[in-house]
C-alpha atoms as a PDB file:
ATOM      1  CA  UNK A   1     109.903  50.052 152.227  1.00  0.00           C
ATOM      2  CA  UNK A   2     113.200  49.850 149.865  1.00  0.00           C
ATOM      3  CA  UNK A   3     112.365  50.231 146.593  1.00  0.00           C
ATOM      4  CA  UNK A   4     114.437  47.789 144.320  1.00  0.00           C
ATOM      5  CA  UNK A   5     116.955  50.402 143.248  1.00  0.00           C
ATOM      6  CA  UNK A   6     117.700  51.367 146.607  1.00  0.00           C
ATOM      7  CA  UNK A   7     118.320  47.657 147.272  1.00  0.00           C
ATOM      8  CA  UNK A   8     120.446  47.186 144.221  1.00  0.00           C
ATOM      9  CA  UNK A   9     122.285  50.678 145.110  1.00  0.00           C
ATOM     10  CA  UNK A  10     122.478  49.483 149.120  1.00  0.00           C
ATOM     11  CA  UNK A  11     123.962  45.870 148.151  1.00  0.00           C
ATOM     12  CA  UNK A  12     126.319  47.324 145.707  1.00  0.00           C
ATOM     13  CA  UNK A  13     127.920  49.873 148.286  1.00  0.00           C
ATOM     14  CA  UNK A  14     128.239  46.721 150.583  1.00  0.00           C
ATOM     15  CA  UNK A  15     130.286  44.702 148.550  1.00  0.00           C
ATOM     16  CA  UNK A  16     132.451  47.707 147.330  1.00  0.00           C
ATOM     17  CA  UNK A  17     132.977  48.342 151.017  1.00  0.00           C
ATOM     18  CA  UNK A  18     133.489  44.627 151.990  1.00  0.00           C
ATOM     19  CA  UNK A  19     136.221  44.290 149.111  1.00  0.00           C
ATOM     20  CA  UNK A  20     137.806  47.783 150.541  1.00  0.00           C
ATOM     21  CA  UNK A  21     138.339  46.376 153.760  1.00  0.00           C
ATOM     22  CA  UNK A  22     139.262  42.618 152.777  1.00  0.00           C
ATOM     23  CA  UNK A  23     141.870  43.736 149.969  1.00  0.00           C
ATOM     24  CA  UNK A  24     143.105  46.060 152.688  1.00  0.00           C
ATOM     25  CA  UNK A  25     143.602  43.833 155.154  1.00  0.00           C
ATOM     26  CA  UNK A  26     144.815  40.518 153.589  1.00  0.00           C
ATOM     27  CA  UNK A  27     146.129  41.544 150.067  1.00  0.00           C
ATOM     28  CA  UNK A  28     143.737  41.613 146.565  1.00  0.00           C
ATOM     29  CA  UNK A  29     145.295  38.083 145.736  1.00  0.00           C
ATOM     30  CA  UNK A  30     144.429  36.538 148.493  1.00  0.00           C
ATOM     31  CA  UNK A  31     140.499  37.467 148.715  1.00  0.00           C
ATOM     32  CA  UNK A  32     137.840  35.204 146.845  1.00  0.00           C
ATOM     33  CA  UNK A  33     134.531  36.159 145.693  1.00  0.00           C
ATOM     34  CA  UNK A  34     133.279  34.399 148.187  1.00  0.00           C
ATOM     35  CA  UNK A  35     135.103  35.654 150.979  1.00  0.00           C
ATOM     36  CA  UNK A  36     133.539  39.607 149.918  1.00  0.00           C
ATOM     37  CA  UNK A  37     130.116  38.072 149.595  1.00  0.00           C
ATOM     38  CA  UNK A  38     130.270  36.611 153.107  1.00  0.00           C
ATOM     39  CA  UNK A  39     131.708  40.213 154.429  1.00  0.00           C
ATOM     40  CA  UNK A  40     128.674  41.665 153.138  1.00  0.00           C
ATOM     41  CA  UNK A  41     126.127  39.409 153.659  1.00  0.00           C
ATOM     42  CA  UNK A  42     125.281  38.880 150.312  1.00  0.00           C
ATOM     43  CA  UNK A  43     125.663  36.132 148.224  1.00  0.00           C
ATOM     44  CA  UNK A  44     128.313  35.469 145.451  1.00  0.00           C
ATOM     45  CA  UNK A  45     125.639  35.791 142.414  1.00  0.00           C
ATOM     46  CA  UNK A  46     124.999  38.965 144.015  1.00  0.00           C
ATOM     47  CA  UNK A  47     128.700  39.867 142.937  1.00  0.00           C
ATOM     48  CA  UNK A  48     128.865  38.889 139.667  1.00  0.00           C
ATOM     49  CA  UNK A  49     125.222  40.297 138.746  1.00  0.00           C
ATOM     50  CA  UNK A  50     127.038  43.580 139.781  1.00  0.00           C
ATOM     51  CA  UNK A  51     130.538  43.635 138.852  1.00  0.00           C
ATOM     52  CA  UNK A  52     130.863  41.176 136.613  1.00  0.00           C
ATOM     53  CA  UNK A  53     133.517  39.664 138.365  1.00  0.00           C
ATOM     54  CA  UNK A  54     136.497  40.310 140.646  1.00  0.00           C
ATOM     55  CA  UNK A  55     138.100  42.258 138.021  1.00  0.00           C
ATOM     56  CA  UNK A  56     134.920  44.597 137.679  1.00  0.00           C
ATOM     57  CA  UNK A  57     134.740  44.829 141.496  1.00  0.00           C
ATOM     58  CA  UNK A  58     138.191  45.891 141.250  1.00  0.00           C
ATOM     59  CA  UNK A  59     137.334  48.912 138.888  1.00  0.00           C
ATOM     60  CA  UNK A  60     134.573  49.378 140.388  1.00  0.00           C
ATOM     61  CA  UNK A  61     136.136  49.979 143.567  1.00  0.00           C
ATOM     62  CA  UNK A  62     138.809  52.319 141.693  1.00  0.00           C
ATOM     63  CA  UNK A  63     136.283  54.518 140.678  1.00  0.00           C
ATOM     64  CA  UNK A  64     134.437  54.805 143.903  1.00  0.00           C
ATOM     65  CA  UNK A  65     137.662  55.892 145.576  1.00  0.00           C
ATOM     66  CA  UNK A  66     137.930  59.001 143.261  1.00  0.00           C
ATOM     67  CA  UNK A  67     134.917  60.228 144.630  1.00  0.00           C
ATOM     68  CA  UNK A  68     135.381  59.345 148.487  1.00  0.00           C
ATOM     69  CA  UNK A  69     138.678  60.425 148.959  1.00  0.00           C
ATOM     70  CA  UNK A  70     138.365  63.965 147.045  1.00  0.00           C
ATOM     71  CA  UNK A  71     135.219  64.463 149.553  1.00  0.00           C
ATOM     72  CA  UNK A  72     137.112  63.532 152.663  1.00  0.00           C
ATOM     73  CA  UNK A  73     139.990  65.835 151.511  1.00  0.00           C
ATOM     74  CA  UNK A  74     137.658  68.513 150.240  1.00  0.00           C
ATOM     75  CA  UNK A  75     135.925  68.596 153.838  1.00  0.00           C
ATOM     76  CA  UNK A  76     138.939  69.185 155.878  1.00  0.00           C
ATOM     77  CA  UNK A  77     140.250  71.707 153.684  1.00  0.00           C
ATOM     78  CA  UNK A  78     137.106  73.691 153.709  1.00  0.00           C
ATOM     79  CA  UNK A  79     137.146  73.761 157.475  1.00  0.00           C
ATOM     80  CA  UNK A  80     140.684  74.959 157.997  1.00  0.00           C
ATOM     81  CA  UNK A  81     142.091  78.214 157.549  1.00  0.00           C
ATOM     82  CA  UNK A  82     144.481  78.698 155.147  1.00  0.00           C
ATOM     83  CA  UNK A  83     148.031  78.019 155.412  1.00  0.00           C
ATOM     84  CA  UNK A  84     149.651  76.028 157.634  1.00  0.00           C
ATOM     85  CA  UNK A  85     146.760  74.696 159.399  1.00  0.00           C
ATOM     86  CA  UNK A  86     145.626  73.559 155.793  1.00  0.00           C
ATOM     87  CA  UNK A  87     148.437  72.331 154.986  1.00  0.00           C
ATOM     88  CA  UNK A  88     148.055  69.606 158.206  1.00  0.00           C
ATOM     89  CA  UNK A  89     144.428  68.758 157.678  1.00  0.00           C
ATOM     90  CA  UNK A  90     145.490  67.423 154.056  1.00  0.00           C
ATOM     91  CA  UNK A  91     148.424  65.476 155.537  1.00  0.00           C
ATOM     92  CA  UNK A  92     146.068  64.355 158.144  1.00  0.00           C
ATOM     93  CA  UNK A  93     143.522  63.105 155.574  1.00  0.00           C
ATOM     94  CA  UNK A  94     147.008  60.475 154.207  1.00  0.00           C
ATOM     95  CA  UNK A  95     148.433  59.899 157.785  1.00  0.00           C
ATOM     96  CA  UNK A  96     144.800  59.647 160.058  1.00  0.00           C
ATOM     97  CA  UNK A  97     141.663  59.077 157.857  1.00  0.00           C
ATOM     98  CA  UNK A  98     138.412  59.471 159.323  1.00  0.00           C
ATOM     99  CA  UNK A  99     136.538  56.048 160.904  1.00  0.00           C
ATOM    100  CA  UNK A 100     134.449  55.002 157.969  1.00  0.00           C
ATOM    101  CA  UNK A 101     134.460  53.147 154.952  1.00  0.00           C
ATOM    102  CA  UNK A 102     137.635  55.241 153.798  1.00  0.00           C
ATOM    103  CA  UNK A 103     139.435  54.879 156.830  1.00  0.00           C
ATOM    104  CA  UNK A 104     142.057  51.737 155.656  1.00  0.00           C
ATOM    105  CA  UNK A 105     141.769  53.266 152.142  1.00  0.00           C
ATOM    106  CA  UNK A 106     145.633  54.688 152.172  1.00  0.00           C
ATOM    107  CA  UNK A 107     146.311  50.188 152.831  1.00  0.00           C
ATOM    108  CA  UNK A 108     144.434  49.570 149.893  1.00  0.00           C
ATOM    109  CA  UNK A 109     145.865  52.462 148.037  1.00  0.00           C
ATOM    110  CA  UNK A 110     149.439  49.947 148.092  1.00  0.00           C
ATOM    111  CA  UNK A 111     147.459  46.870 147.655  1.00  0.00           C
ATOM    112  CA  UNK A 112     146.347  48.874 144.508  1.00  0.00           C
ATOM    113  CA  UNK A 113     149.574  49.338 143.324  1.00  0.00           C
ATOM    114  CA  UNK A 114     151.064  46.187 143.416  1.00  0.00           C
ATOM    115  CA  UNK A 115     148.119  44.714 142.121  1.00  0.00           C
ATOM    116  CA  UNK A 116     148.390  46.868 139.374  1.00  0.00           C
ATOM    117  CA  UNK A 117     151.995  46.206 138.479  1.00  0.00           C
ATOM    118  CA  UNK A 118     151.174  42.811 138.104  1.00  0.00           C
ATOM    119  CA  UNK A 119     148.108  43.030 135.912  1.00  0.00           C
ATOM    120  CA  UNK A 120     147.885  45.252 132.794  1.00  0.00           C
ATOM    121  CA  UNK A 121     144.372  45.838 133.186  1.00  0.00           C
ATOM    122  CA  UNK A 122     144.270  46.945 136.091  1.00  0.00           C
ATOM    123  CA  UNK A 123     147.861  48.872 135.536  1.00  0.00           C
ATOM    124  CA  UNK A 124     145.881  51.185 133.283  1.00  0.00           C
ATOM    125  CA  UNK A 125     142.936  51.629 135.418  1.00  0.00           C
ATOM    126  CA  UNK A 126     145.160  52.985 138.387  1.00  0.00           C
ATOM    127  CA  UNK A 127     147.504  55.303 136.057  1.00  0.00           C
ATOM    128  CA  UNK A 128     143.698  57.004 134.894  1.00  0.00           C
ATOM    129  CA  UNK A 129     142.819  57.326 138.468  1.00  0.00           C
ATOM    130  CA  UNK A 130     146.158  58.920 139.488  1.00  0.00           C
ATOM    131  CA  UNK A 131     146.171  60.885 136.069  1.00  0.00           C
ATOM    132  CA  UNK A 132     142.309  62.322 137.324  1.00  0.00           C
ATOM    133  CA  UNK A 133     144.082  62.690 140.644  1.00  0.00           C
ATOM    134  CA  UNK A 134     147.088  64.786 139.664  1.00  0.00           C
ATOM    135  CA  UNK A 135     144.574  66.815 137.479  1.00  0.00           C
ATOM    136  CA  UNK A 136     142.578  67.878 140.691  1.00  0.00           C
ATOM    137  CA  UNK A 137     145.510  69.089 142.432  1.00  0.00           C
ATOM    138  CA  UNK A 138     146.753  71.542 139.717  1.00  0.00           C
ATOM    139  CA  UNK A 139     142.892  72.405 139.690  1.00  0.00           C
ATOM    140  CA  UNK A 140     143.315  73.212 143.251  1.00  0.00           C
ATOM    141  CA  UNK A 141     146.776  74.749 143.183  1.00  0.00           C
ATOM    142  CA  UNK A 142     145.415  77.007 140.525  1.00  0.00           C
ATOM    143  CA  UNK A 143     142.785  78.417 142.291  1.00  0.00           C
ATOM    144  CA  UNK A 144     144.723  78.956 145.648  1.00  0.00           C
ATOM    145  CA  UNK A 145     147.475  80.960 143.129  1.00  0.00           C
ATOM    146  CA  UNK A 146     144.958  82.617 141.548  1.00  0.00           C
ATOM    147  CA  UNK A 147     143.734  84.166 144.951  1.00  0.00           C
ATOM    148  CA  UNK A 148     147.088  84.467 146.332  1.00  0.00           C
ATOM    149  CA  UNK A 149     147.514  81.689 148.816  1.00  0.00           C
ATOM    150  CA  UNK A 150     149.780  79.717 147.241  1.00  0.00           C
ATOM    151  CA  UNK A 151     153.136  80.392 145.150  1.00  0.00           C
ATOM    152  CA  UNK A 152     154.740  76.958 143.589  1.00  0.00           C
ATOM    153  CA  UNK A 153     158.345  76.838 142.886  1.00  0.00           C
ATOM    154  CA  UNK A 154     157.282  75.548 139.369  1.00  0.00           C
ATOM    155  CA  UNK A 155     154.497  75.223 137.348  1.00  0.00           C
ATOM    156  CA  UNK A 156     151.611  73.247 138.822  1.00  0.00           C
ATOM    157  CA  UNK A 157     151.443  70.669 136.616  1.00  0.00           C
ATOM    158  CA  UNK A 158     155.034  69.499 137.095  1.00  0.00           C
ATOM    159  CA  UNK A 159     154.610  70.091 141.350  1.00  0.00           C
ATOM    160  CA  UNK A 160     150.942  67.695 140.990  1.00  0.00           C
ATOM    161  CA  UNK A 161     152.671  64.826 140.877  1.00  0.00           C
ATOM    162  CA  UNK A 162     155.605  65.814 143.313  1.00  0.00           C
ATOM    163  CA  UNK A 163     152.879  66.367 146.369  1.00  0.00           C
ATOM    164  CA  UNK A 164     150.921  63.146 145.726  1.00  0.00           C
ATOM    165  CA  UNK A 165     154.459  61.482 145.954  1.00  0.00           C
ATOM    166  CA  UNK A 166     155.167  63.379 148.801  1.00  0.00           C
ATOM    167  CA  UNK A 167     151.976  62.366 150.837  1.00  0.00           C
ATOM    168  CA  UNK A 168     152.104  58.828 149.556  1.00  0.00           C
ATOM    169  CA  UNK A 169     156.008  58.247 150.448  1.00  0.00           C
ATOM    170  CA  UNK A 170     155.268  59.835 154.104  1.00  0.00           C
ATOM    171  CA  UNK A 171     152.532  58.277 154.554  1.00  0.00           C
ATOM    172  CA  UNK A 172     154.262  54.823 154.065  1.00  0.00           C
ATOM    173  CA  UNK A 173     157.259  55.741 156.781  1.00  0.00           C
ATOM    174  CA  UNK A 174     154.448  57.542 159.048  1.00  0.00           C
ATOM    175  CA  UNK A 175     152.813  53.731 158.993  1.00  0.00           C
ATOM    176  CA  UNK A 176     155.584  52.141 159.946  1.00  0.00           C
ATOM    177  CA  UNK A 177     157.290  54.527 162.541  1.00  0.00           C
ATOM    178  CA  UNK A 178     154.575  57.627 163.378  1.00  0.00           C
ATOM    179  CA  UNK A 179     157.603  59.103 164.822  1.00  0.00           C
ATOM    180  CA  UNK A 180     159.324  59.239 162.103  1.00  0.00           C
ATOM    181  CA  UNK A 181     157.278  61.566 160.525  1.00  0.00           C
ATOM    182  CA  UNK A 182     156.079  64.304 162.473  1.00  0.00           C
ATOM    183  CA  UNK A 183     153.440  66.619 161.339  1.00  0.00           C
ATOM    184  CA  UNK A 184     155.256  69.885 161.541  1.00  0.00           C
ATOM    185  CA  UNK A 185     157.564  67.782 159.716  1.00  0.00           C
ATOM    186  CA  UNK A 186     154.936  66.822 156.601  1.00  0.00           C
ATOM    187  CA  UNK A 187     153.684  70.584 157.256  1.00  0.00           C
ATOM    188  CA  UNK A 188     157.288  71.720 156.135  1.00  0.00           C
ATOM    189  CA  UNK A 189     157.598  69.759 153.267  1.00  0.00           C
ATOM    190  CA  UNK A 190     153.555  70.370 151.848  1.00  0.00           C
ATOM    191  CA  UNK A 191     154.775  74.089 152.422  1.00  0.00           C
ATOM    192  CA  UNK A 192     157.850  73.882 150.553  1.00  0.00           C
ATOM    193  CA  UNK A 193     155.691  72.557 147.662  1.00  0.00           C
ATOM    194  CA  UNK A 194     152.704  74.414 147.594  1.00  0.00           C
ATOM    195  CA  UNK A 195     153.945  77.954 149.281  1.00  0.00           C
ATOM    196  CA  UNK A 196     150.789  77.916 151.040  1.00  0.00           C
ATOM    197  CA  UNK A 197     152.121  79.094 154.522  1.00  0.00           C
ATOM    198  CA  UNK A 198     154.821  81.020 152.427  1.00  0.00           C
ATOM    199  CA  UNK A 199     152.307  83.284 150.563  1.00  0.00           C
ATOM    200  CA  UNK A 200     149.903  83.672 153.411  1.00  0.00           C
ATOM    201  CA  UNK A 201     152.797  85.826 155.855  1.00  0.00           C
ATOM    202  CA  UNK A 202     154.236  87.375 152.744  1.00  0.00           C
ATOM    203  CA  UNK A 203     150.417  89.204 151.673  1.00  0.00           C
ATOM    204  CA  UNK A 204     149.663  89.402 155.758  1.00  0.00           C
ATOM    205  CA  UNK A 205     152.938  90.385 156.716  1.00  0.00           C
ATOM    206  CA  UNK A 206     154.260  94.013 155.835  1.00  0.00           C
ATOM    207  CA  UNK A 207     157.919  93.450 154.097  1.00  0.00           C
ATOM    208  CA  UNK A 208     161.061  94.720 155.800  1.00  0.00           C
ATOM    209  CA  UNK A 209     161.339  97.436 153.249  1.00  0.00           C
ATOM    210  CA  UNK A 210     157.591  98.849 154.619  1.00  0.00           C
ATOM    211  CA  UNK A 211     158.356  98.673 158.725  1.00  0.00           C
ATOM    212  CA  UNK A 212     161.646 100.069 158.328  1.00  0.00           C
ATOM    213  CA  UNK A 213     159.717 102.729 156.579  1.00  0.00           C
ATOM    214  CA  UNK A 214     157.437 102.927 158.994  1.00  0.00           C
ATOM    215  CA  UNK A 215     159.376 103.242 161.892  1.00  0.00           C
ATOM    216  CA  UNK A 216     161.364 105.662 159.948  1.00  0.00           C
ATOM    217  CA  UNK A 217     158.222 107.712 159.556  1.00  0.00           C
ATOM    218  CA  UNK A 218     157.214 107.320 162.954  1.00  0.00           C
ATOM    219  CA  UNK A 219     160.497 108.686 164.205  1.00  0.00           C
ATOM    220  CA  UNK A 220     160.316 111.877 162.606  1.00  0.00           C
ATOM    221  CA  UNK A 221     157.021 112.730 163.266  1.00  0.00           C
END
Protein backbone atom coordinates (compact mmCIF):
# COMPACT_ATOMS: atom_id res chain seq x y z
CA UNK A 1 0.00 0.00 0.00
CA UNK A 2 0.85 3.87 -0.90
CA UNK A 3 2.10 5.49 1.82
CA UNK A 4 0.67 9.14 2.05
CA UNK A 5 3.73 10.78 0.55
CA UNK A 6 3.73 8.65 -2.32
CA UNK A 7 0.07 9.67 -2.77
CA UNK A 8 0.75 13.33 -2.31
CA UNK A 9 4.00 12.90 -4.69
CA UNK A 10 1.69 10.58 -7.30
CA UNK A 11 -1.30 13.27 -7.34
CA UNK A 12 1.06 16.10 -7.69
CA UNK A 13 2.88 14.62 -10.88
CA UNK A 14 -0.76 14.14 -12.23
CA UNK A 15 -1.86 17.48 -12.19
CA UNK A 16 1.58 18.88 -13.38
CA UNK A 17 1.14 16.47 -16.25
CA UNK A 18 -2.62 17.21 -16.82
CA UNK A 19 -1.80 21.10 -16.94
CA UNK A 20 1.26 20.13 -19.48
CA UNK A 21 -0.98 18.65 -21.81
CA UNK A 22 -4.16 21.03 -21.40
CA UNK A 23 -1.99 24.37 -21.66
CA UNK A 24 -0.46 22.61 -24.64
CA UNK A 25 -3.26 21.86 -26.35
CA UNK A 26 -5.81 24.71 -25.83
CA UNK A 27 -3.66 27.73 -24.64
CA UNK A 28 -2.80 28.58 -20.57
CA UNK A 29 -5.75 31.20 -20.77
CA UNK A 30 -8.12 29.16 -21.73
CA UNK A 31 -7.71 26.16 -19.05
CA UNK A 32 -9.59 26.38 -15.57
CA UNK A 33 -8.68 24.73 -12.46
CA UNK A 34 -11.22 22.68 -12.94
CA UNK A 35 -10.67 21.57 -16.27
CA UNK A 36 -6.77 20.14 -14.89
CA UNK A 37 -8.48 18.56 -11.94
CA UNK A 38 -10.90 16.64 -14.17
CA UNK A 39 -7.72 15.62 -16.54
CA UNK A 40 -6.27 14.11 -13.61
CA UNK A 41 -8.84 12.73 -11.77
CA UNK A 42 -8.43 14.66 -8.89
CA UNK A 43 -10.38 17.16 -7.48
CA UNK A 44 -9.92 21.02 -7.57
CA UNK A 45 -8.99 21.29 -3.62
CA UNK A 46 -6.52 18.84 -4.58
CA UNK A 47 -4.95 21.75 -6.75
CA UNK A 48 -4.90 24.43 -4.62
CA UNK A 49 -3.67 22.27 -1.46
CA UNK A 50 -0.67 21.79 -3.90
CA UNK A 51 0.02 24.72 -5.91
CA UNK A 52 -1.61 27.20 -4.40
CA UNK A 53 -3.29 28.16 -7.34
CA UNK A 54 -3.04 28.34 -11.14
CA UNK A 55 -0.25 30.65 -10.86
CA UNK A 56 1.74 28.13 -8.54
CA UNK A 57 0.81 25.28 -10.93
CA UNK A 58 2.25 27.41 -13.48
CA UNK A 59 5.73 27.62 -11.66
CA UNK A 60 5.44 24.63 -10.63
CA UNK A 61 5.23 23.26 -13.95
CA UNK A 62 8.29 25.65 -15.01
CA UNK A 63 10.41 24.06 -12.73
CA UNK A 64 9.54 20.52 -13.49
CA UNK A 65 10.41 21.15 -17.12
CA UNK A 66 14.08 22.04 -16.19
CA UNK A 67 14.52 18.75 -14.98
CA UNK A 68 12.59 16.63 -17.74
CA UNK A 69 13.82 18.15 -20.64
CA UNK A 70 17.71 18.25 -19.59
CA UNK A 71 17.12 14.29 -18.93
CA UNK A 72 15.51 13.64 -22.27
CA UNK A 73 18.33 15.66 -23.95
CA UNK A 74 21.01 14.24 -21.70
CA UNK A 75 19.84 10.57 -22.76
CA UNK A 76 20.11 10.96 -26.42
CA UNK A 77 23.29 12.62 -26.27
CA UNK A 78 24.84 9.96 -24.18
CA UNK A 79 23.80 7.34 -26.68
CA UNK A 80 25.15 8.95 -29.81
CA UNK A 81 28.52 9.24 -30.97
CA UNK A 82 29.94 12.35 -31.24
CA UNK A 83 29.59 14.69 -33.99
CA UNK A 84 27.21 14.78 -36.41
CA UNK A 85 25.12 12.04 -35.24
CA UNK A 86 24.99 14.13 -31.90
CA UNK A 87 24.35 16.90 -33.32
CA UNK A 88 20.77 15.19 -34.81
CA UNK A 89 19.75 13.43 -31.65
CA UNK A 90 19.66 17.03 -29.91
CA UNK A 91 17.68 18.49 -32.84
CA UNK A 92 15.60 15.45 -32.64
CA UNK A 93 14.91 15.94 -28.91
CA UNK A 94 13.18 19.94 -30.30
CA UNK A 95 11.72 18.54 -33.63
CA UNK A 96 10.43 14.65 -32.37
CA UNK A 97 10.21 14.29 -28.52
CA UNK A 98 9.81 11.02 -27.09
CA UNK A 99 5.90 9.68 -26.31
CA UNK A 100 5.56 10.66 -22.70
CA UNK A 101 4.69 13.31 -20.52
CA UNK A 102 7.35 15.59 -22.39
CA UNK A 103 6.30 14.76 -25.67
CA UNK A 104 3.94 18.21 -26.48
CA UNK A 105 6.40 20.03 -24.16
CA UNK A 106 8.15 22.13 -27.24
CA UNK A 107 3.75 23.42 -27.63
CA UNK A 108 3.84 24.41 -24.23
CA UNK A 109 7.28 25.81 -24.44
CA UNK A 110 5.25 28.84 -26.85
CA UNK A 111 2.25 28.74 -24.71
CA UNK A 112 4.97 29.63 -22.06
CA UNK A 113 6.10 32.43 -23.76
CA UNK A 114 3.24 34.26 -24.55
CA UNK A 115 1.91 33.66 -21.32
CA UNK A 116 4.80 35.12 -20.00
CA UNK A 117 4.81 38.30 -22.03
CA UNK A 118 1.62 39.01 -20.75
CA UNK A 119 2.15 38.46 -17.06
CA UNK A 120 5.16 39.85 -15.13
CA UNK A 121 5.24 37.10 -12.83
CA UNK A 122 5.42 34.69 -14.78
CA UNK A 123 7.79 36.87 -17.34
CA UNK A 124 10.44 36.47 -14.67
CA UNK A 125 9.92 32.93 -13.91
CA UNK A 126 10.56 31.92 -17.68
CA UNK A 127 13.70 34.41 -18.19
CA UNK A 128 15.26 32.23 -14.80
CA UNK A 129 14.42 29.07 -16.51
CA UNK A 130 15.98 30.09 -19.87
CA UNK A 131 18.86 31.91 -17.88
CA UNK A 132 19.45 28.09 -15.99
CA UNK A 133 19.00 26.83 -19.53
CA UNK A 134 21.59 28.88 -21.39
CA UNK A 135 23.90 28.16 -18.33
CA UNK A 136 23.75 24.31 -19.07
CA UNK A 137 24.69 24.67 -22.54
CA UNK A 138 27.95 26.67 -22.00
CA UNK A 139 28.38 23.90 -19.20
CA UNK A 140 28.13 21.46 -21.94
CA UNK A 141 29.97 23.33 -24.67
CA UNK A 142 32.76 23.64 -22.19
CA UNK A 143 33.30 20.28 -21.55
CA UNK A 144 33.02 19.05 -25.25
CA UNK A 145 35.96 22.03 -25.91
CA UNK A 146 37.74 21.00 -23.20
CA UNK A 147 38.07 17.38 -24.69
CA UNK A 148 38.30 18.53 -28.14
CA UNK A 149 34.97 17.88 -29.74
CA UNK A 150 33.80 21.04 -30.17
CA UNK A 151 35.41 24.50 -31.39
CA UNK A 152 32.78 27.63 -31.16
CA UNK A 153 33.25 30.52 -33.38
CA UNK A 154 32.96 32.65 -30.13
CA UNK A 155 32.96 32.33 -26.69
CA UNK A 156 30.34 29.98 -25.25
CA UNK A 157 28.53 32.16 -23.37
CA UNK A 158 27.66 34.51 -26.23
CA UNK A 159 26.91 31.10 -28.76
CA UNK A 160 24.36 29.64 -25.49
CA UNK A 161 21.85 31.68 -26.36
CA UNK A 162 22.37 31.62 -30.27
CA UNK A 163 21.71 27.54 -30.29
CA UNK A 164 18.64 27.64 -28.02
CA UNK A 165 17.36 30.28 -30.61
CA UNK A 166 18.39 28.22 -33.23
CA UNK A 167 16.49 25.00 -32.05
CA UNK A 168 13.53 27.00 -30.87
CA UNK A 169 13.12 29.10 -34.31
CA UNK A 170 13.46 25.61 -36.33
CA UNK A 171 11.57 23.95 -34.39
CA UNK A 172 8.61 26.43 -34.95
CA UNK A 173 8.99 26.24 -39.07
CA UNK A 174 9.74 22.29 -38.67
CA UNK A 175 5.96 22.36 -36.95
CA UNK A 176 4.46 23.97 -39.45
CA UNK A 177 6.14 22.59 -42.71
CA UNK A 178 8.55 19.33 -41.60
CA UNK A 179 9.84 19.88 -44.99
CA UNK A 180 10.95 22.87 -44.51
CA UNK A 181 13.41 21.95 -42.24
CA UNK A 182 15.31 19.02 -42.95
CA UNK A 183 17.57 17.40 -40.51
CA UNK A 184 20.80 17.51 -42.40
CA UNK A 185 19.59 20.90 -42.68
CA UNK A 186 19.32 21.63 -38.56
CA UNK A 187 22.57 19.26 -38.51
CA UNK A 188 24.36 22.08 -40.61
CA UNK A 189 23.38 24.85 -38.73
CA UNK A 190 23.96 23.01 -34.86
CA UNK A 191 27.44 22.33 -36.60
CA UNK A 192 28.12 25.71 -37.65
CA UNK A 193 27.49 26.69 -33.99
CA UNK A 194 28.97 24.24 -31.94
CA UNK A 195 31.96 22.86 -34.40
CA UNK A 196 31.07 19.57 -33.18
CA UNK A 197 31.30 17.68 -36.60
CA UNK A 198 34.03 20.35 -37.48
CA UNK A 199 36.47 19.35 -34.66
CA UNK A 200 35.74 15.67 -34.77
CA UNK A 201 37.36 15.24 -38.79
CA UNK A 202 39.91 17.91 -38.02
CA UNK A 203 41.56 15.62 -34.69
CA UNK A 204 40.46 12.22 -36.82
CA UNK A 205 41.45 13.41 -40.01
CA UNK A 206 45.29 13.84 -40.87
CA UNK A 207 45.66 17.62 -42.40
CA UNK A 208 46.69 18.12 -46.01
CA UNK A 209 50.05 19.30 -44.89
CA UNK A 210 50.59 15.48 -43.15
CA UNK A 211 49.29 13.17 -46.38
CA UNK A 212 51.08 15.20 -48.75
CA UNK A 213 53.92 14.38 -46.49
CA UNK A 214 53.15 11.14 -46.39
CA UNK A 215 52.79 10.30 -49.77
CA UNK A 216 55.88 12.26 -50.28
CA UNK A 217 57.61 9.88 -47.92
CA UNK A 218 56.13 6.96 -49.34
CA UNK A 219 57.39 7.85 -52.78
CA UNK A 220 60.88 7.92 -51.99
CA UNK A 221 61.15 5.05 -50.06
Amino acid sequence: MASQEERKAETRQRLLDAAAALFAERGIEAVSIDAIAEAADRTSGAVYAHFGGKAGLLNALLESLVDQNAAVMHAELSVAIAGDAQLAALWRTFANPPQGPSEGWMLLEHELWLYANRHDDARSHLAARYAEARRMVVESLDVWTAEGRADTPGPTDEIAPLLIALLLGLEMQHRLDPDAVSDDAAVVGLRALTGLGRALTETTAPSTTARAAATTSRRTT
